[in-house]
C-alpha atoms as a PDB file:
ATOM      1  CA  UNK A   1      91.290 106.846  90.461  1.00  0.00           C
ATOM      2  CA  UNK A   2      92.921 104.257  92.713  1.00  0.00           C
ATOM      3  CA  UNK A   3      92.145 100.291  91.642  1.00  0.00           C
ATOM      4  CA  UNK A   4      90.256  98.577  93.213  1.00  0.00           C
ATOM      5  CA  UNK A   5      90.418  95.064  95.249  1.00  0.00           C
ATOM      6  CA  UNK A   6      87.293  93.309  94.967  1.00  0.00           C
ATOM      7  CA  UNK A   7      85.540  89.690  96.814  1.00  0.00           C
ATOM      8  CA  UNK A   8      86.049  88.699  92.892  1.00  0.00           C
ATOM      9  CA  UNK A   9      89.460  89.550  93.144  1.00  0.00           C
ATOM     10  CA  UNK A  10      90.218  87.510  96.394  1.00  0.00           C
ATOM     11  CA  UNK A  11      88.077  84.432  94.730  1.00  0.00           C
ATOM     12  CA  UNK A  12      90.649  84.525  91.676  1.00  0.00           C
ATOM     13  CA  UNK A  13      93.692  84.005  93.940  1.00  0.00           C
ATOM     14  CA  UNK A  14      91.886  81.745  96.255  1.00  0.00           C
ATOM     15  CA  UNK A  15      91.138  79.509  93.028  1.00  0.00           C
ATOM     16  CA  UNK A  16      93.930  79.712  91.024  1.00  0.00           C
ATOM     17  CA  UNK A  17      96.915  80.525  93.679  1.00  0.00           C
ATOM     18  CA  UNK A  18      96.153  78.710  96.679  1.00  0.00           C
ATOM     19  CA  UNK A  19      94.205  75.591  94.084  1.00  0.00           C
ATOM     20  CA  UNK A  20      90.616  75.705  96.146  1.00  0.00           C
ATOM     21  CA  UNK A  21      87.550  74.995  94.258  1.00  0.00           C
ATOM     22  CA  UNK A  22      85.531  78.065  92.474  1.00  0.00           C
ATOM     23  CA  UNK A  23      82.278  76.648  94.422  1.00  0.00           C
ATOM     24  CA  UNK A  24      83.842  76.328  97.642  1.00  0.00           C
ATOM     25  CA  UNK A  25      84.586  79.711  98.037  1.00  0.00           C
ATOM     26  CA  UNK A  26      81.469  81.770  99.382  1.00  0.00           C
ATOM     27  CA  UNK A  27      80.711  85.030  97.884  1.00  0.00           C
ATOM     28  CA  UNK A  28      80.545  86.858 101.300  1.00  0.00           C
ATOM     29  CA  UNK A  29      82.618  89.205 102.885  1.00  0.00           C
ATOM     30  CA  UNK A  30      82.283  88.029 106.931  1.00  0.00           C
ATOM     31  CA  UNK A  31      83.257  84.566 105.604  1.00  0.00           C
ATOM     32  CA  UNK A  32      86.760  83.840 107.826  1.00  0.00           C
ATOM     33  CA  UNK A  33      89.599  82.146 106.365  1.00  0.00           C
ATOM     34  CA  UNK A  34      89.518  79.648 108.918  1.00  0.00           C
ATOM     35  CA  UNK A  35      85.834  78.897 108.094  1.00  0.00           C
ATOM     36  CA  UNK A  36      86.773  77.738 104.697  1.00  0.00           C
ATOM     37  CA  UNK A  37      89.945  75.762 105.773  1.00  0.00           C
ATOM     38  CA  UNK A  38      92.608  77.903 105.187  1.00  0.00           C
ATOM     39  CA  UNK A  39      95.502  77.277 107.319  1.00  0.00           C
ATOM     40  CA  UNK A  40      98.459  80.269 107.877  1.00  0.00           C
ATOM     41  CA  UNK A  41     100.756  78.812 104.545  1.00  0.00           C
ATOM     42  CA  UNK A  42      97.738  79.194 102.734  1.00  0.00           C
ATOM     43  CA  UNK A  43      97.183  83.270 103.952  1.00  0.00           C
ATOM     44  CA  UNK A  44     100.505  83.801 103.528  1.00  0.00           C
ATOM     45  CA  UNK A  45      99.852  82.951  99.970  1.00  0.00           C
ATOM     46  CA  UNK A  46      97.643  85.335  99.452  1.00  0.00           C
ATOM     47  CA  UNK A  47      99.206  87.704 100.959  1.00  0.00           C
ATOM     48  CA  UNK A  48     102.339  87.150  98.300  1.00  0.00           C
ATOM     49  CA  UNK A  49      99.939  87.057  95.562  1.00  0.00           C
ATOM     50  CA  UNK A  50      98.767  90.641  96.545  1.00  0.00           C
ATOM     51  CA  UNK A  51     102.087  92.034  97.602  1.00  0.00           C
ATOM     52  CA  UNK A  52     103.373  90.565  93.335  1.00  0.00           C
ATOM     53  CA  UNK A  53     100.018  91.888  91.851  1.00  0.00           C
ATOM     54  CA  UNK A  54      99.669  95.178  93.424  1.00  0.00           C
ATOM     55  CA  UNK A  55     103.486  96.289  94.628  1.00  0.00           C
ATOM     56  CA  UNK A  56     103.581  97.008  97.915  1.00  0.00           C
ATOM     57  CA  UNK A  57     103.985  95.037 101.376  1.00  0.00           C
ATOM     58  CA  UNK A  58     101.691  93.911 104.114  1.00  0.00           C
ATOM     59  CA  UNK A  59     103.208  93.778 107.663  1.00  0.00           C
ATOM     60  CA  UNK A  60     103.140  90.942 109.440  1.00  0.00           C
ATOM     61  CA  UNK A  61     101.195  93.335 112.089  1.00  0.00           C
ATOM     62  CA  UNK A  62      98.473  94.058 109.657  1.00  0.00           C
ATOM     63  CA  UNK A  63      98.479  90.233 108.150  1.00  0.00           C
ATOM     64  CA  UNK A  64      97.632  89.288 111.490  1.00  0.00           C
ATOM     65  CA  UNK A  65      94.518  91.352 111.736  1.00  0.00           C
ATOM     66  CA  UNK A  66      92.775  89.887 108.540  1.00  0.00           C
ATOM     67  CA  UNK A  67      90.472  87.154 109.170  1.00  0.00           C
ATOM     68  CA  UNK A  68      87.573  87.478 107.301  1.00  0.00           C
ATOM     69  CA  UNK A  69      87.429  87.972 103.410  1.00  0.00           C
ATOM     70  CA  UNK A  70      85.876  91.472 103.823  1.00  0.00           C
ATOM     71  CA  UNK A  71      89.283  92.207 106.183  1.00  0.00           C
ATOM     72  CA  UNK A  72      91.115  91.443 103.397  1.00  0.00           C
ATOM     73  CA  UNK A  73      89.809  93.455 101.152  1.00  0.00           C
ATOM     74  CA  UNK A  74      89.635  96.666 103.036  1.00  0.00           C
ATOM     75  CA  UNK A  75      93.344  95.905 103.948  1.00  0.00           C
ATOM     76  CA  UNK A  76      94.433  95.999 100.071  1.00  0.00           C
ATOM     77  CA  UNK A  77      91.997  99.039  99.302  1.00  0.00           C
ATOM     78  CA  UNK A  78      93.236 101.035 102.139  1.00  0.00           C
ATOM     79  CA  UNK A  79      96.421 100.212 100.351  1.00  0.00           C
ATOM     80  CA  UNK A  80      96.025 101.182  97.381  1.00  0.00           C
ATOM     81  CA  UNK A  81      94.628 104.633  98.451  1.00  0.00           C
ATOM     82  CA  UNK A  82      97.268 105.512  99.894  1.00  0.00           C
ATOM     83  CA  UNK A  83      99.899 104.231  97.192  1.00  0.00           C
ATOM     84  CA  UNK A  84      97.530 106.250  94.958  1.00  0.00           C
END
């Protein structure tokens, strides 16, 4: 079975990766990026912590379509299925 990319997961690298606080980071997938004050350096973090921690790339195409924290998410699971 394929792992799996959880809102836990996504609170770990917004915490200790892109250095926001634990409570400022809701636990709730339609919460948007922007809606917490991340800015595009700060998603393009993320999206190098996933790319290290899980081995595979994220287009800028399908970077661009993530805006919520539930986007994200599905992004890297639909990724990992099919690397699986």
């Amino acid at each position: 079975m394929a792992e799996q990319f959880t809102l836990a997961d996504l609170k770990d690298i917004l915490v200790n990766r892109v250095g926001m606080d634990e409570a400022d980071v809701p636990d709730d997938a339609s919460t948007t990026f922007e809606a917490v004050g991340l800015d595009s350096l700060a998603i393009l973090e993320i999206q190098l912590e996933v790319e290290q921690r899980y081995g595979f790339k994220i287009d800028e195409s399908e970077a661009e379509q993530v805006k919520a924290f539930g986007d994200a998410v599905s992004l890297v699971n639909n990724k990992l299925t099919a690397a699986g």
